[in-house]
Protein backbone atom coordinates (compact mmCIF):
# COMPACT_ATOMS: atom_id res chain seq x y z
CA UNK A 1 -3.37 -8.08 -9.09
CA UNK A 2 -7.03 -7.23 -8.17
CA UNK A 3 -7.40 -10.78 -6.00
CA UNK A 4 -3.99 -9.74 -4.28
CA UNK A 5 -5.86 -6.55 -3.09
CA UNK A 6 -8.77 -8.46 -2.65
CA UNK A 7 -7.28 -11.01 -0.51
CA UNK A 8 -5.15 -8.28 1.57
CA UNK A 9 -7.98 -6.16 2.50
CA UNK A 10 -9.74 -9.65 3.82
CA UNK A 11 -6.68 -10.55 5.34
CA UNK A 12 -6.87 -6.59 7.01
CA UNK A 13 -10.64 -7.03 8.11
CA UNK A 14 -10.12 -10.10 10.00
CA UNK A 15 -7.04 -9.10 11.62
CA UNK A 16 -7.47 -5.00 12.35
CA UNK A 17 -10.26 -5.48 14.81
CA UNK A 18 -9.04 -8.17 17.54
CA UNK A 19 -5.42 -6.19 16.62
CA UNK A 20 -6.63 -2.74 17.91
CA UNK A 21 -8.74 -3.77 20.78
CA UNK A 22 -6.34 -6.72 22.23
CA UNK A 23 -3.82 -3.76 22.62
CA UNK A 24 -5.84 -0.53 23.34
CA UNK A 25 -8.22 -2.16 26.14
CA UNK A 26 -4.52 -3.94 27.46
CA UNK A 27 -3.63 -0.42 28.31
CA UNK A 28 -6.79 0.79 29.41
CA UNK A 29 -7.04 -2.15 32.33
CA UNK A 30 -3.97 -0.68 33.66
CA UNK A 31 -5.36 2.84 34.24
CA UNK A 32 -8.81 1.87 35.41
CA UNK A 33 -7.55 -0.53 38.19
CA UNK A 34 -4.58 1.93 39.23
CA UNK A 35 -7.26 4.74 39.80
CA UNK A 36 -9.45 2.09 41.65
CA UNK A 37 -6.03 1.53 44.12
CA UNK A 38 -5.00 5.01 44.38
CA UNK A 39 -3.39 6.38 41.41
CA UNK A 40 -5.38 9.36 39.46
CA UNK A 41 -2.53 10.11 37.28
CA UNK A 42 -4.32 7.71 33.88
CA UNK A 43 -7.33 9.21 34.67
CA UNK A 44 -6.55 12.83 34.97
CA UNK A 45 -4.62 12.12 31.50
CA UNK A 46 -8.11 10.70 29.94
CA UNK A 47 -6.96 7.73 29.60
CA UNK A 48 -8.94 5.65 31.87
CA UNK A 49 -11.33 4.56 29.12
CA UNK A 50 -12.47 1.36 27.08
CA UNK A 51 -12.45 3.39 23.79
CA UNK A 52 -9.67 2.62 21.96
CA UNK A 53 -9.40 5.65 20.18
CA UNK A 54 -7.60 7.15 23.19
CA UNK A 55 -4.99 4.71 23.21
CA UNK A 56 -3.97 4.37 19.86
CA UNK A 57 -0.57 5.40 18.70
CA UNK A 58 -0.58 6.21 15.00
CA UNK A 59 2.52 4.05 14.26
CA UNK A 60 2.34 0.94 16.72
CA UNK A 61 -1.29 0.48 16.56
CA UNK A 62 -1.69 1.16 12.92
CA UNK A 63 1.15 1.43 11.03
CA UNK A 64 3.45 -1.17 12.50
CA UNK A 65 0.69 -4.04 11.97
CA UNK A 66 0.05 -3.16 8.76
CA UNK A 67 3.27 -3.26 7.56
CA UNK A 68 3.71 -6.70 9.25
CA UNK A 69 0.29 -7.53 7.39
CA UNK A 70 1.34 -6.48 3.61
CA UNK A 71 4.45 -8.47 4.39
CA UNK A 72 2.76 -11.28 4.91
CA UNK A 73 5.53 -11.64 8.19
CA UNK A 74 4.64 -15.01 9.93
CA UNK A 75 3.52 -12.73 13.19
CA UNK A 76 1.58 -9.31 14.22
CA UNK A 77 3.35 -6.96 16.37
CA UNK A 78 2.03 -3.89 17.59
CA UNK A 79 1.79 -1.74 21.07
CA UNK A 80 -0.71 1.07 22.17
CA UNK A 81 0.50 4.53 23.66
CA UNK A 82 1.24 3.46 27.73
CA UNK A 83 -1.26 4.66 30.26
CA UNK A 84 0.42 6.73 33.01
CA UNK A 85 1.02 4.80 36.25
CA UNK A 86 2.76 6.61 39.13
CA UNK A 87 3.59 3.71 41.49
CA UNK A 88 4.16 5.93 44.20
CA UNK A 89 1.20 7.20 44.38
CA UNK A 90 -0.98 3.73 44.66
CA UNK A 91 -2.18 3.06 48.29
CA UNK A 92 0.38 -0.04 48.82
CA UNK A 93 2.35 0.25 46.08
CA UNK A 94 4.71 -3.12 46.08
CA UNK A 95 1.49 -4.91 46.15
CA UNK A 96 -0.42 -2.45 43.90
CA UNK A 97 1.95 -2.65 41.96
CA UNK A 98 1.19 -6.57 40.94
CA UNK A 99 -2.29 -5.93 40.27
CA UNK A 100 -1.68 -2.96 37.75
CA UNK A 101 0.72 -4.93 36.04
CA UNK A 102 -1.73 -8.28 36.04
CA UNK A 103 -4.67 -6.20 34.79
CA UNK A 104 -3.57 -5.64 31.19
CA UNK A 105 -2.79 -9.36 30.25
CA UNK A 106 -6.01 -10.42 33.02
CA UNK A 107 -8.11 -8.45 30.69
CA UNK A 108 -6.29 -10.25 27.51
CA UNK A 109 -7.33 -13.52 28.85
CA UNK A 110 -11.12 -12.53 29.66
CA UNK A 111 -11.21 -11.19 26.03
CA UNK A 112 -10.11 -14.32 24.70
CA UNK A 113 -12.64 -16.15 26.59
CA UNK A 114 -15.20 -13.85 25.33
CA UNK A 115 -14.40 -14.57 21.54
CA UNK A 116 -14.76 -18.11 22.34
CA UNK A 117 -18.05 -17.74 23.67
CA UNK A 118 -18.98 -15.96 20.84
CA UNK A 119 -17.79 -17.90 17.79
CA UNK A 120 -21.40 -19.87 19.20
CA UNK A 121 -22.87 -16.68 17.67
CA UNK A 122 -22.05 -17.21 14.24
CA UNK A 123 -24.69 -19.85 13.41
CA UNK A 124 -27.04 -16.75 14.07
CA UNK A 125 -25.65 -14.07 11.10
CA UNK A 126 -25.94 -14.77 7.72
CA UNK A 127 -24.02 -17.67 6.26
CA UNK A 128 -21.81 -15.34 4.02
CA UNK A 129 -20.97 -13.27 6.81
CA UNK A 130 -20.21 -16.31 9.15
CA UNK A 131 -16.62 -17.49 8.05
CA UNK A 132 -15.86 -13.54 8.20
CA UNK A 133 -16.72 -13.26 12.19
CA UNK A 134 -15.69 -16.44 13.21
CA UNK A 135 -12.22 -15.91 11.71
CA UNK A 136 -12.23 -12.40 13.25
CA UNK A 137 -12.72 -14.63 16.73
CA UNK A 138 -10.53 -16.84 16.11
CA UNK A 139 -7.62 -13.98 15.39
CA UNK A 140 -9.10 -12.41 19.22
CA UNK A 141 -8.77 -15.71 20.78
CA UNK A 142 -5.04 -15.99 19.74
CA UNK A 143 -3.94 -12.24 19.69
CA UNK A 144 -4.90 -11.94 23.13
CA UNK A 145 -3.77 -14.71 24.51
CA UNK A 146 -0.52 -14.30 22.71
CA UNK A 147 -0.08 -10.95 23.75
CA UNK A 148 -1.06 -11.79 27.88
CA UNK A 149 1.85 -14.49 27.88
CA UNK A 150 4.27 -11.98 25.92
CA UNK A 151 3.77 -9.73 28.72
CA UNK A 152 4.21 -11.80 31.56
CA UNK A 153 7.66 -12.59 30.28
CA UNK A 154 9.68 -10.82 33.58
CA UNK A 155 11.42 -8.60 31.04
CA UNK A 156 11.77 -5.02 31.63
CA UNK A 157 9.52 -3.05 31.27
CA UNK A 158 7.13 -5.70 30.12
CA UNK A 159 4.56 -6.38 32.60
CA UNK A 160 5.82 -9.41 33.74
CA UNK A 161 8.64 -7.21 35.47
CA UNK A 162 6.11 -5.13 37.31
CA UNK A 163 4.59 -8.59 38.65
CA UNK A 164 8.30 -9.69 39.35
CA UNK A 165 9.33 -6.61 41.48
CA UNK A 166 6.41 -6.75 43.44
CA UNK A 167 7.51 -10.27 44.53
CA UNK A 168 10.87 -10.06 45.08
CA UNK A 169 12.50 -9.44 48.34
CA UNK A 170 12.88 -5.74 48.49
CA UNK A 171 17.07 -5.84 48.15
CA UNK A 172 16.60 -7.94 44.91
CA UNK A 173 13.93 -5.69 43.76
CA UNK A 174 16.09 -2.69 44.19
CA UNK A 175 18.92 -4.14 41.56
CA UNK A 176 15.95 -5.71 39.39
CA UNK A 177 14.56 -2.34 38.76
CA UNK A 178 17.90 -0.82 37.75
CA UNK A 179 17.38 -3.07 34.89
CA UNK A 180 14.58 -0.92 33.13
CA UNK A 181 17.03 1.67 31.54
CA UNK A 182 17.96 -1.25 29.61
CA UNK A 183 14.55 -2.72 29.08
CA UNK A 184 13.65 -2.40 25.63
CA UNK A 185 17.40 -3.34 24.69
CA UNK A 186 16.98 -6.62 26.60
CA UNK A 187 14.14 -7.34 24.74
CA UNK A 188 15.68 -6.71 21.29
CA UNK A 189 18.92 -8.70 22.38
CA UNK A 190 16.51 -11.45 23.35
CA UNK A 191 13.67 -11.87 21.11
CA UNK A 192 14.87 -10.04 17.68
CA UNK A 193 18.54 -9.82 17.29
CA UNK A 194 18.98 -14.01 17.29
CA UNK A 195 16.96 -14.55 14.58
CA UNK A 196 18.72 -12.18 12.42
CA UNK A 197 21.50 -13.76 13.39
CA UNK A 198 20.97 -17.39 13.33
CA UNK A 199 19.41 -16.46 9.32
CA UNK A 200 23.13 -15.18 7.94
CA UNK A 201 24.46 -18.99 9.13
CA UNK A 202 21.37 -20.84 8.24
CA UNK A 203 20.49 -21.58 12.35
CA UNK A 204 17.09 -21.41 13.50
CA UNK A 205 18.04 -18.99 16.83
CA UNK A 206 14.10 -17.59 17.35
CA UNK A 207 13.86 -17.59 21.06
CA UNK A 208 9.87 -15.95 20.70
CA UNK A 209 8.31 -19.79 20.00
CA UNK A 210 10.57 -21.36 22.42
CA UNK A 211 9.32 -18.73 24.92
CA UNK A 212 5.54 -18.47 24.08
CA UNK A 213 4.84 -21.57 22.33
CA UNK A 214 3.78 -24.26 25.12
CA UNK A 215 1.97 -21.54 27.26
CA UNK A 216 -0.04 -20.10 24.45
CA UNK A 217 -0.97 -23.29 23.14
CA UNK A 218 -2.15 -24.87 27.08
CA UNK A 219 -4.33 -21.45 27.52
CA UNK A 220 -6.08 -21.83 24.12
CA UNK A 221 -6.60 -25.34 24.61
CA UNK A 222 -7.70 -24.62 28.26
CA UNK A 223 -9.90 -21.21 27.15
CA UNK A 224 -11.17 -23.69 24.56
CA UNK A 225 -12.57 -26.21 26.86
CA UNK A 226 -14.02 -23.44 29.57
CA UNK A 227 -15.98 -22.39 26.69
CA UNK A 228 -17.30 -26.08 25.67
CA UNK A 229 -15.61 -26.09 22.62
């Protein structure tokens, strides 16, 4: 019993960390660079800040990770409260609009690059607390990476969406947007509801792998081999 506690609170400490930051400074990008093109509305809110205590929501931060955690589920899933954006209010909005959207997965990526600079740090702590921050790395490497290609998936209201509406040809972007209502039901009919399926007649259905898979593994590999690895 005691090294099952033991070995979840590890598990916890090497997971928390790159967890909480990965999805608090995700939102945070969003508000700083729409109040650098235009839009107060994040930063009049207090929300245009790298701490992620003012981005945290109690259950999708916190809870909803842990839960995932002391299930031992085969993924972490988690979100942070959503920074404010009024798109109308951004100097040139259609193309604002792209770089809002781009800035919380951009920032994902230049995280993960920073944790693999930084695993060539761990030669320099202690050799017991070595394995302990270069797994922590290793989970910032992948979380963030994970969590910028997740995003750029062109699925209301997923950031990816944002990207796609500022591309389309405005008539198409029009009857793209009307798609949001539905946004987070897409993305359970997509992503969630197959699997569940697919397990009552023995099917493998997960569409998340066949989705994220090849990109996340070419932008580890390629993050991998900026950073000499």
């Amino acid at each position: 019993m005691l090294e099952d506690i033991s070995a979840l609170m590890y598990s916890a400490s090497v997971w928390v960390l790159p967890a909480v930051t990965a999805i608090t400074l995700h939102e945070a990008a969003h508000g700083w660079v729409a109040w650098k093109l235009g839009d107060d509305t994040a930063k009049r809110a207090g929300r245009v800040s790298f701490n992620p205590a003012r981005h945290v929501d109690p259950f999708g931060t916190l809870v909803l990770p842990g839960i995932l955690l002391v299930m031992q589920a085969p993924f972490l899933f988690g979100y942070a409260r959503p920074v404010p954006v009024n798109f109308g209010r951004l100097r040139h909005p259609r193309r604002d609009m792209i770089w809002v959207a781009a800035a919380g997965p951009g920032i994902n990526i230049a995280m993960a690059y920073l944790a693999a600079l930084l695993m060539y740090a761990t030669v320099l702590v202690p050799d017991v607390a070595a394995p302990w921050m270069f797994q922590n790395l290793k989970n910032a490497l992948v979380l963030n990476v994970v969590l910028a290609v997740f995003n750029m998936l062109p699925l209301p209201p997923l950031d990816g969406s944002r990207v796609a509406l500022g591309l389309l040809p405005p008539g198409l972007a029009v009857r793209y947007a009307r798609l949001e209502r539905y946004g987070m039901a897409i993305i359970i009919g997509l992503l969630i509801l197959p699997p569940l399926i697919g397990s009552q007649f023995g099917m493998q259905l997960d569409l998340l792998p066949w989705l994220l898979l090849g990109p996340v593994e070419t932008l580890i590999d390629s993050i991998l081999t900026l950073a000499g690895h």
